[in-house]
Protein backbone atom coordinates (compact mmCIF):
# COMPACT_ATOMS: atom_id res chain seq x y z
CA UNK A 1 92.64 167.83 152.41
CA UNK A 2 89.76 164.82 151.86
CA UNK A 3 91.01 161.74 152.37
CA UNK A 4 87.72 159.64 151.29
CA UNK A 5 87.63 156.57 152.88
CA UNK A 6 89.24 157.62 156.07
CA UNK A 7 87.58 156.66 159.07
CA UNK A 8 85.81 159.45 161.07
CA UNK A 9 86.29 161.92 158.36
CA UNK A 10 83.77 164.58 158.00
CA UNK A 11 83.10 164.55 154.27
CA UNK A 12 79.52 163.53 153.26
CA UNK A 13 81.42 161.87 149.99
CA UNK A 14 80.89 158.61 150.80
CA UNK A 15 77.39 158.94 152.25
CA UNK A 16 75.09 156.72 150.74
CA UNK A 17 72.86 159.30 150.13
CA UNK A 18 75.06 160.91 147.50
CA UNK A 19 75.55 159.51 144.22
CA UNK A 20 79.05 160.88 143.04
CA UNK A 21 79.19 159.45 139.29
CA UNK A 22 75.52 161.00 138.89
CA UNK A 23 76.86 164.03 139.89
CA UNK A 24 80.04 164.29 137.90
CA UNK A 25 77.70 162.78 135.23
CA UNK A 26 75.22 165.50 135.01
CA UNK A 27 78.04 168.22 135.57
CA UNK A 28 79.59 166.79 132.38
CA UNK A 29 76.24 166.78 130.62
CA UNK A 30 75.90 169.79 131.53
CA UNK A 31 79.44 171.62 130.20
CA UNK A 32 78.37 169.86 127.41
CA UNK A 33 75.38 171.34 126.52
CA UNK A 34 76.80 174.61 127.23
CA UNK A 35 79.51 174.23 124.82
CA UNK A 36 77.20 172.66 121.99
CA UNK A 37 75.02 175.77 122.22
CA UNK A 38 78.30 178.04 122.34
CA UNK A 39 79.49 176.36 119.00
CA UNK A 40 75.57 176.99 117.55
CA UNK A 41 76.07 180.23 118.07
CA UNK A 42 79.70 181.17 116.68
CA UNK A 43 78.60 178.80 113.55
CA UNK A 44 75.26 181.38 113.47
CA UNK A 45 77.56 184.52 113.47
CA UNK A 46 79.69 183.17 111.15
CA UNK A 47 77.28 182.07 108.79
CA UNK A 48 75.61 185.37 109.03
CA UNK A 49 78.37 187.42 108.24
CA UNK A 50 79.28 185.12 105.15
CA UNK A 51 75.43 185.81 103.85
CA UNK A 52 76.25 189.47 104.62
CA UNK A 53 79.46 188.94 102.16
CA UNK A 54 77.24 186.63 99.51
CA UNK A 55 74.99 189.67 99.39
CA UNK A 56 77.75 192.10 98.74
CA UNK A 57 78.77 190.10 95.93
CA UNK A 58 76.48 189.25 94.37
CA UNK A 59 74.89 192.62 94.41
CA UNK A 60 78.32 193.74 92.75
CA UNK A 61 77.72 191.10 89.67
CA UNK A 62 76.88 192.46 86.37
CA UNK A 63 74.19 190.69 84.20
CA UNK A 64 76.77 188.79 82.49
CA UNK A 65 78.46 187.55 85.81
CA UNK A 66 74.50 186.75 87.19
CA UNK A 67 73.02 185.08 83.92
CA UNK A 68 76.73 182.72 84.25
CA UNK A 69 76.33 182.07 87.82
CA UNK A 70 73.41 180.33 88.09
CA UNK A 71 74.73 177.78 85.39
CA UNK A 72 76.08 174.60 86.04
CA UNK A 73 77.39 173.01 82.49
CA UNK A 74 78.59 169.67 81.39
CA UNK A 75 81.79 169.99 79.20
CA UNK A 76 82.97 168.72 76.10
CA UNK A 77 85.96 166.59 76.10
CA UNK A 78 86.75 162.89 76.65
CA UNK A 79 89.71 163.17 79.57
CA UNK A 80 90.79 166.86 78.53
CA UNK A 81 88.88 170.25 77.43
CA UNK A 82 88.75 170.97 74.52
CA UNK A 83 89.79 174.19 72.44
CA UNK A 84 85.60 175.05 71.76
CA UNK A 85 84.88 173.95 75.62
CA UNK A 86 87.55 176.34 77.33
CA UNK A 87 86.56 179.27 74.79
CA UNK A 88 83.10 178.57 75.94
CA UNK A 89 83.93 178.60 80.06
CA UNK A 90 86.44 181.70 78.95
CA UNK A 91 83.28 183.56 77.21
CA UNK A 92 80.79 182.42 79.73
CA UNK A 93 81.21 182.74 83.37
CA UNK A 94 79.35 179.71 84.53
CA UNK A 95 79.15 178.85 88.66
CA UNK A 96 80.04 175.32 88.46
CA UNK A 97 80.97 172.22 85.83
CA UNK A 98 79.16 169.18 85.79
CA UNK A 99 81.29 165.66 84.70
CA UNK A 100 80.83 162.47 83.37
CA UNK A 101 81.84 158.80 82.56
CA UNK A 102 83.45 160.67 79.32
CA UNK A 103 85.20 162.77 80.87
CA UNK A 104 86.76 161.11 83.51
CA UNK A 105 88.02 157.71 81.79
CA UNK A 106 91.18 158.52 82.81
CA UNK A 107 93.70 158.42 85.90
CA UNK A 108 93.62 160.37 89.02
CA UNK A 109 96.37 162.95 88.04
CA UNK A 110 94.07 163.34 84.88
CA UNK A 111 91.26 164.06 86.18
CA UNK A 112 93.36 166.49 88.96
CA UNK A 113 94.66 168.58 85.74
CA UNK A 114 91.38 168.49 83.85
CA UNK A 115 89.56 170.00 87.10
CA UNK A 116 92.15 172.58 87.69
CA UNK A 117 92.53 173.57 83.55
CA UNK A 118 88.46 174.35 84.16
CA UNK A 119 88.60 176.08 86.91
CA UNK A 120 91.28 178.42 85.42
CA UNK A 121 88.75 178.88 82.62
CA UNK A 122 86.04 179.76 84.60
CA UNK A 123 87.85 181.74 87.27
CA UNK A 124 89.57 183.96 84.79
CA UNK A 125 85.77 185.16 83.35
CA UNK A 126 84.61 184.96 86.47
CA UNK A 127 86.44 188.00 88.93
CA UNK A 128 83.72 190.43 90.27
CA UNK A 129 84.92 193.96 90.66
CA UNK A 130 83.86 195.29 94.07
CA UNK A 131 84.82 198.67 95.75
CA UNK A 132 87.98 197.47 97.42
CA UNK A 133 89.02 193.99 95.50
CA UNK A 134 88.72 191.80 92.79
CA UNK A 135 86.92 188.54 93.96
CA UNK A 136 87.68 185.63 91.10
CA UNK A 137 84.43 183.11 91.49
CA UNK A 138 85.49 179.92 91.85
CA UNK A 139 83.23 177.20 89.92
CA UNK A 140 81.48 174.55 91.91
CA UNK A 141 83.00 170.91 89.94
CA UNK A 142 79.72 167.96 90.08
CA UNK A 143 79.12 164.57 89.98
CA UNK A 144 76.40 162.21 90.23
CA UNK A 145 78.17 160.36 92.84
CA UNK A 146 75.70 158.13 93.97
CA UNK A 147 76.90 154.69 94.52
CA UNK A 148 76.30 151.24 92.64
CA UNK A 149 74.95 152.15 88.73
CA UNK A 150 75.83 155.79 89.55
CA UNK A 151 79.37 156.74 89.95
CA UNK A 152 80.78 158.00 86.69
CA UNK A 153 84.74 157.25 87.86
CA UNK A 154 86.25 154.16 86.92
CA UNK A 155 85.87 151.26 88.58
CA UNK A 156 87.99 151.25 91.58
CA UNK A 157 88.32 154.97 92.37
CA UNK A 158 85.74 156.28 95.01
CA UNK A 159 83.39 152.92 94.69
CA UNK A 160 79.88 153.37 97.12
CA UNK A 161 77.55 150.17 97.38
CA UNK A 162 74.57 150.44 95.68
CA UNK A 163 71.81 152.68 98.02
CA UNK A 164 69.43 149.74 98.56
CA UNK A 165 72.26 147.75 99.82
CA UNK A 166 71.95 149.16 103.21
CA UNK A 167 68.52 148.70 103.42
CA UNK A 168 69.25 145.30 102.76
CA UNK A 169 72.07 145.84 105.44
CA UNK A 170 69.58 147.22 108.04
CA UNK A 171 66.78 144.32 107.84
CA UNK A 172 69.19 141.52 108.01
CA UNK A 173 71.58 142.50 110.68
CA UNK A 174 71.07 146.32 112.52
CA UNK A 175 69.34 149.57 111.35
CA UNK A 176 71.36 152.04 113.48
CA UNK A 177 74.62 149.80 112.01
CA UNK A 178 73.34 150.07 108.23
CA UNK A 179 73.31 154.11 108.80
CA UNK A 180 76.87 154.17 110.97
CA UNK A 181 78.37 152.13 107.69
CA UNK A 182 76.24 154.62 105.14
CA UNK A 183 78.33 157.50 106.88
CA UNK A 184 81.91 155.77 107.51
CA UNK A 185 81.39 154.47 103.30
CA UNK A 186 80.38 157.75 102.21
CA UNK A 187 83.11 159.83 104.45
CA UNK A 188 86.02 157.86 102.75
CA UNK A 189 84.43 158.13 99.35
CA UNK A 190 84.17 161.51 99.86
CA UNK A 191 87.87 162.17 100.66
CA UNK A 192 88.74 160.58 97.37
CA UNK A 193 86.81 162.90 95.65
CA UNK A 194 87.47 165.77 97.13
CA UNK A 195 90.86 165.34 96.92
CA UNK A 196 90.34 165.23 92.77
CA UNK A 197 88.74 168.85 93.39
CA UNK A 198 85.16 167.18 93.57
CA UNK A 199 83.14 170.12 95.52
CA UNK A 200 79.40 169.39 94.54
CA UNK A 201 77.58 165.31 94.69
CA UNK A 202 74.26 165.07 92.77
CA UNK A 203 73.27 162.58 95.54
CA UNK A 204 71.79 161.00 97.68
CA UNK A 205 68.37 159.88 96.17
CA UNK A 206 65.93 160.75 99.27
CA UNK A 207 63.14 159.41 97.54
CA UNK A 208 61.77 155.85 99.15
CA UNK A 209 60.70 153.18 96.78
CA UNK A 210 56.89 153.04 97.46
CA UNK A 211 55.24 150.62 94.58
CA UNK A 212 55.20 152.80 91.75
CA UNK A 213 58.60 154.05 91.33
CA UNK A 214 60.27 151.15 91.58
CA UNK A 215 60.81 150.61 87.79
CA UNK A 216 62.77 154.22 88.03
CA UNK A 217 64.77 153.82 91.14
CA UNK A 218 65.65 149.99 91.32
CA UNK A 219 68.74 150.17 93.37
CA UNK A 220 68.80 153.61 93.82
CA UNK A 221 66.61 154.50 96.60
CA UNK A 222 67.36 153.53 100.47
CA UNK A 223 64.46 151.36 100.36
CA UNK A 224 60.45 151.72 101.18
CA UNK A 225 60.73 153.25 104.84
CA UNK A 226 60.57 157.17 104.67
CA UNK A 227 62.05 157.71 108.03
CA UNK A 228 65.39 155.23 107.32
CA UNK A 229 65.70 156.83 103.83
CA UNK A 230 65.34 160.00 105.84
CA UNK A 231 68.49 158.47 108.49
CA UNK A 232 70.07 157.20 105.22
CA UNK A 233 70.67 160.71 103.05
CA UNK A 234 71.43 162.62 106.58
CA UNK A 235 74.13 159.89 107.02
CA UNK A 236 75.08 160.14 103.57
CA UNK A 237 75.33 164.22 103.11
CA UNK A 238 77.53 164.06 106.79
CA UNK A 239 80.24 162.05 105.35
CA UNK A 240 80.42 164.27 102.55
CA UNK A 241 80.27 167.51 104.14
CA UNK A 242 83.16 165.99 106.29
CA UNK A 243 85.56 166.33 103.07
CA UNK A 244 84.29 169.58 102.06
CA UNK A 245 81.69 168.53 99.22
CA UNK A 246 78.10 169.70 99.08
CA UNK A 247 75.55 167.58 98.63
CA UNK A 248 72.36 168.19 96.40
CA UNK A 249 69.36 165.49 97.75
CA UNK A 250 66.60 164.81 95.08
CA UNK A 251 64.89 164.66 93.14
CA UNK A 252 61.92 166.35 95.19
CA UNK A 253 59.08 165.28 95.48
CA UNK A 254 59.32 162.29 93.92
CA UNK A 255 58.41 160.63 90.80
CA UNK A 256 55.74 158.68 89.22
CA UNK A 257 56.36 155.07 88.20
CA UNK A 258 57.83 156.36 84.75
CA UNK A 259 61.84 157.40 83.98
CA UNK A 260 61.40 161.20 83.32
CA UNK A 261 64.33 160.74 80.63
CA UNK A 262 61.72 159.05 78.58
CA UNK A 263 58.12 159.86 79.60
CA UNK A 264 56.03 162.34 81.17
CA UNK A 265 55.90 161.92 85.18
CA UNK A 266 52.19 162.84 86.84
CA UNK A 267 52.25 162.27 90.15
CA UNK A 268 48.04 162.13 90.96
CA UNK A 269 47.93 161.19 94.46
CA UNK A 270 45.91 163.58 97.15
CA UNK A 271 47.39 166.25 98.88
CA UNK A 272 48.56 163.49 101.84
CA UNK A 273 49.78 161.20 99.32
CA UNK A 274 52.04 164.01 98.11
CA UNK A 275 52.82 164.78 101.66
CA UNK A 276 53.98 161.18 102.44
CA UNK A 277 55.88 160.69 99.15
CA UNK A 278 58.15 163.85 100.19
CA UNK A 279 58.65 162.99 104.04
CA UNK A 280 61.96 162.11 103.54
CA UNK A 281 62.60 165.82 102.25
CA UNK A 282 60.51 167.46 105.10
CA UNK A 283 62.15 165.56 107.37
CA UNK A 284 65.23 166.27 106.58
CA UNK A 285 64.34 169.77 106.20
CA UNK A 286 62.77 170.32 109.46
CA UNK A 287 65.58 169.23 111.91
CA UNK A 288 68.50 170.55 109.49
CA UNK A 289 68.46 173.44 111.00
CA UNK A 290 71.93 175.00 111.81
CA UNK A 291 70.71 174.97 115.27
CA UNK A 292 69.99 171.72 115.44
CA UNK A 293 72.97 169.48 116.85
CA UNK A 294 70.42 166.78 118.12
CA UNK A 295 71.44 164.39 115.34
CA UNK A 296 73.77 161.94 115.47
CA UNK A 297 75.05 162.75 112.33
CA UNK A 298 74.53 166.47 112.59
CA UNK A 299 74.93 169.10 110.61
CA UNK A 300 74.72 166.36 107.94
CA UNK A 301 71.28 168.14 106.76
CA UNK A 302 70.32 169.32 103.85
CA UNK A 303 71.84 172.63 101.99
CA UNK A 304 70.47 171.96 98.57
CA UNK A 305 67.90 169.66 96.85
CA UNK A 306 67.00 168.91 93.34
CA UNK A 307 63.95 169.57 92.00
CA UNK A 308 61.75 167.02 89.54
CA UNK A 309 60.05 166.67 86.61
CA UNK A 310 56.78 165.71 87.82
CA UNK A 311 53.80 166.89 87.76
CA UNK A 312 52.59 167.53 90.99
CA UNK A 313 48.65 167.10 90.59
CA UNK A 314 47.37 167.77 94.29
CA UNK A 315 50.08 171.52 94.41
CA UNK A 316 50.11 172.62 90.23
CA UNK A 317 48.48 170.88 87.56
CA UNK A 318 49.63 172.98 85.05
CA UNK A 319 53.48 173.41 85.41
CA UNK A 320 56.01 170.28 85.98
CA UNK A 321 57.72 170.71 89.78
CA UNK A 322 60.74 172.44 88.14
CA UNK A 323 58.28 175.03 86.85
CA UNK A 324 56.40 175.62 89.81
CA UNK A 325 56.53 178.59 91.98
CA UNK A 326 53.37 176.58 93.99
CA UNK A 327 55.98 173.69 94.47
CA UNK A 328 59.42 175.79 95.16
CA UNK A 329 57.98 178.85 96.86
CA UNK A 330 54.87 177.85 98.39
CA UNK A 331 55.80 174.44 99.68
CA UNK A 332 59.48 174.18 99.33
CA UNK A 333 60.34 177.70 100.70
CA UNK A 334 57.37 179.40 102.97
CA UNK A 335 55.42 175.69 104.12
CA UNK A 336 58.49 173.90 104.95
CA UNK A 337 60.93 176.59 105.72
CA UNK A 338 64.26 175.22 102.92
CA UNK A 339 66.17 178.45 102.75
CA UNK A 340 69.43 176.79 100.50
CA UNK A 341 69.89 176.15 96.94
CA UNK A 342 67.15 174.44 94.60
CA UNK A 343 68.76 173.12 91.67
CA UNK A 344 66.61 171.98 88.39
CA UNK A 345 67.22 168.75 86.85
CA UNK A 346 68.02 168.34 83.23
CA UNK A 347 65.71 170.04 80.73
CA UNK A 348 66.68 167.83 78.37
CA UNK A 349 65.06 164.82 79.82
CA UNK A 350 61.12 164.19 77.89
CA UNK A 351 59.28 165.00 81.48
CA UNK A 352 60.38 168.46 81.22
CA UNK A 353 60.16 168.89 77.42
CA UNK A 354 56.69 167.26 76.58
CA UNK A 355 53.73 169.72 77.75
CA UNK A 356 51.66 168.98 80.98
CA UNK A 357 48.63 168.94 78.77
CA UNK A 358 48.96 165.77 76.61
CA UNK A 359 47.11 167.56 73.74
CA UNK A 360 49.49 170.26 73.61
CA UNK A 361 52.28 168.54 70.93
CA UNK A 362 54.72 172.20 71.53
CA UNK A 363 58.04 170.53 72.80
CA UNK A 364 59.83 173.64 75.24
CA UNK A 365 63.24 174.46 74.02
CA UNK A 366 66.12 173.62 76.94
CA UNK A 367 66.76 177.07 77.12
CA UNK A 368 63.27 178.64 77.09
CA UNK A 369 62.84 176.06 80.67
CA UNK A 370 65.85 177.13 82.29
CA UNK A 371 64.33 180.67 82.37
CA UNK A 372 60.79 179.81 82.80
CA UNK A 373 62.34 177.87 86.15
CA UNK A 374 64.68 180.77 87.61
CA UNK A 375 61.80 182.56 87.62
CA UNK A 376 59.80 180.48 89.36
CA UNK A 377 62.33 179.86 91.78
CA UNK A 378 65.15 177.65 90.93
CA UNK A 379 68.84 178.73 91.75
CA UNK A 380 70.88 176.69 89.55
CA UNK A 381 70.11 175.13 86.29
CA UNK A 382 71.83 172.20 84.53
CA UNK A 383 72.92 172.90 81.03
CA UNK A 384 74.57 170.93 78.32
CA UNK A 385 77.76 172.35 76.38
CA UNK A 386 75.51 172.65 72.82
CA UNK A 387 73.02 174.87 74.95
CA UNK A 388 75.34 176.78 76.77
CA UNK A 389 75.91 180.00 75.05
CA UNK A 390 71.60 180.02 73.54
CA UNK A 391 71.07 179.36 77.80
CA UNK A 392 72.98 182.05 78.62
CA UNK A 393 72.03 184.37 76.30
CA UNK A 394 68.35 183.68 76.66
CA UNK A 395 68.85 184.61 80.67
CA UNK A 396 70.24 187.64 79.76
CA UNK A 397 67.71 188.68 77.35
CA UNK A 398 65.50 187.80 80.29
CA UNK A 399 66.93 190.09 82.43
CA UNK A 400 67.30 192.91 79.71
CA UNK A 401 63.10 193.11 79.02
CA UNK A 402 62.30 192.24 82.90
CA UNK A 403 60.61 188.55 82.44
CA UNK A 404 63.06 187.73 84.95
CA UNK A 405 63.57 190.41 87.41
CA UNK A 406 66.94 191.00 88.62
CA UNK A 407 66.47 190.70 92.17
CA UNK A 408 65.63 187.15 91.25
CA UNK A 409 68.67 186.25 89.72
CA UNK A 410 70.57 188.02 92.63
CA UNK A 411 69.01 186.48 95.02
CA UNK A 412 70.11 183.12 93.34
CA UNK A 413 73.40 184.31 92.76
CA UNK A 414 73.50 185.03 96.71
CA UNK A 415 72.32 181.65 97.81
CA UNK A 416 74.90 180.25 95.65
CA UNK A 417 78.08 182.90 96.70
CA UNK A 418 77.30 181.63 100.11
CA UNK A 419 77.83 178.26 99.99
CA UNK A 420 80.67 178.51 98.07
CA UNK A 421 82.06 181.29 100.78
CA UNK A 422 81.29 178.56 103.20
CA UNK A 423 83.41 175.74 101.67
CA UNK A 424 86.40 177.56 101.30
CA UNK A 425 85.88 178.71 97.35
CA UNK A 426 85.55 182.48 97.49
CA UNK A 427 89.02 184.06 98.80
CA UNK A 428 87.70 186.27 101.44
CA UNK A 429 88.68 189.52 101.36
């Protein structure tokens, strides 16, 4: 036995020379690292094995199931579906709902049984057939839950400050306290929602408000510094992904000065300018790895980002971002490494409709788009419910003559199984 202290005792404890809490410190450190890397690992296996099981299903898919699953619909209905809407989701086996103000004027428990009569709808035309099971494919269920003009619950349920707020927040009083509140706001938001069977948040903006897009973004964006916006959406995505819901960051890369809804976006900087309008993106990107744990708010990275309507001058003049395989394969997928879901944004807006070329006055159907982009290389498409079924079918004509080849839309399908495997939506069998 050591008794330290003791007079005459042998022990070199209390020799100056040895610093004990620098010891016990860096043997801490040290089990610590060694148990971060363990969990990297198991969360590697396990996210293999669930890719392993995406591919298997979605492999097993027929067209139908594939030309559905890469859907993500708005639905009809002010506070309950409607007759037309649940015939649709029965007919059409979409991967996810998208709602709005309309829909969800109502209270909680409304909004509960709404959620849960959809996903009934969509489950039920939804069950892929594979060799030892049936595996009913649960829909993802979206909002644009962004915070301040963008939160389409009623006032009171699941409120977020307005994005620009913390900004605000992080000049006046502390940066690193504007991004702890971004994560502790957006963590109990998220619990509310998720609790309503909220699975999928359009949000956050990662786009910083340089000069020219302020018009657009107003109180949307984290403010003008690309590395806090950066901090910000990381924050944002980890108090989400805390309650179960996956985020979607956008709109990459950016946007011009214009609102897309309404006008043709060109963005016309050089190949730099491009480069620092998407940092926030990159950055994200690049350290949201699933072995990265260096973060404070880690893994709040980045599993899914939407894509713009801009045209992209210094990558593709000729195609809008959403129609780019230059923008989503080249840059998005081999130069920066993003390996999740792209989503498209609405191909109803005029920036995706109205030609690149201003002289060409041929407006692009919705539908026409939303196959020209999965073949480019988006994932999941947003469709409204009086496009659904010409969408749908117009995919699987696609498929049918080989404009859009099936490995593709299975490879879409895959990216898509996976997350949902991940959060709990797929039974695993």
């Amino acid at each position: 036995m050591i008794f330290f202290g003791c007079a005459g005792s042998d022990t070199t404890v209390n020799s100056p020379d040895v610093n004990t809490s620098a010891i016990l410190t860096e043997e801490y450190a040290d089990a610590a690292v060694v148990a971060r890397e363990r969990a990297v690992k198991m969360r590697i296996a396990q996210e293999r094995a669930l890719r392993q099981k995406a591919s298997s299903i979605a492999a097993a898919m027929n067209d139908r199931q594939l030309a559905g699953q890469v859907i993500v619909t708005g639905i009809d209905g002010r506070g309950e579906l409607t007759r037309g809407m649940r015939n649709l989701l029965a007919e059409i086996p979409v991967g996810g709902i998208m709602l709005f103000g309309y829909n969800l004027n109502i209270d909680t428990s409304g909004i509960q049984a709404l959620i849960t009569d959809c996903s009934m709808a969509v489950e039920a035309s939804s069950v892929v057939k594979m060799e030892t099971s049936d595996v009913p494919i649960s829909p993802f269920v979206a909002v644009d839950h962004e915070g301040g003009s963008v939160i389409r619950f009623r006032r009171g349920v699941a409120d977020l400050p307005q994005a620009i707020s913390y900004w605000e927040l992080a000049q006046s009083e502390d940066r690193e306290a504007a991004i702890d509140q971004i994560y502790t706001d957006s963590a109990t938001s998220a619990k509310i929602i998720g609790s309503l069977g909220i699975n999928l948040n359009f949000a956050p903006v990662a786009e910083h408000r340089i000069y020219d897009i302020r018009d657009f973004l107003r109180t949307r964006s984290y403010g003008p510094d690309p590395n806090f916006t950066a901090d910000a959406a990381a924050a944002f995505i980890a108090g989400m992904e805390e309650a179960g819901i996956l985020c979607v960051v956008k709109h990459f890369p950016g946007h011009a000065g214009y609102d897309p809804h309404y006008n043709r976006s060109v963005l016309t900087g050089d190949i730099d300018a491009i480069n620092e309008l998407a940092s926030p993106f990159s950055t994200l990107i690049q350290r949201g790895t699933i072995e990265d744990t260096s973060g404070r708010f880690s893994p709040g990275f980045v599993r899914a980002i939407m894509v713009s309507h801009s045209v992209v001058m210094a990558r593709d003049s000729e195609n809008i971002a959403s129609l780019s395989k230059v923008v989503m394969n080249t840059w998005l997928r081999q130069e920066l490494g993003f390996q999740g879901i792209l989503v498209s944004d609405d191909f109803i807006m005029e920036a995706a409709r109205r030609p690149v070329n201003p002289s060409n006055r041929t407006m692009l159907a919705p539908e026409t788009a939303v196959v020209l982009s999965l073949i480019a290389g988006t994932d999941i498409v947003l469709v409204w419910p009086p496009d659904l079924r010409r969408t749908h079918n117009a995919i699987m004509a696609a498929l049918a003559n080989g404009s859009l080849p099936r490995e593709r839309l299975q490879d879409a399908a895959e990216r898509i199984v996976f997350e949902k495997l991940r959060m709990g939506l797929i039974s695993e069998q």
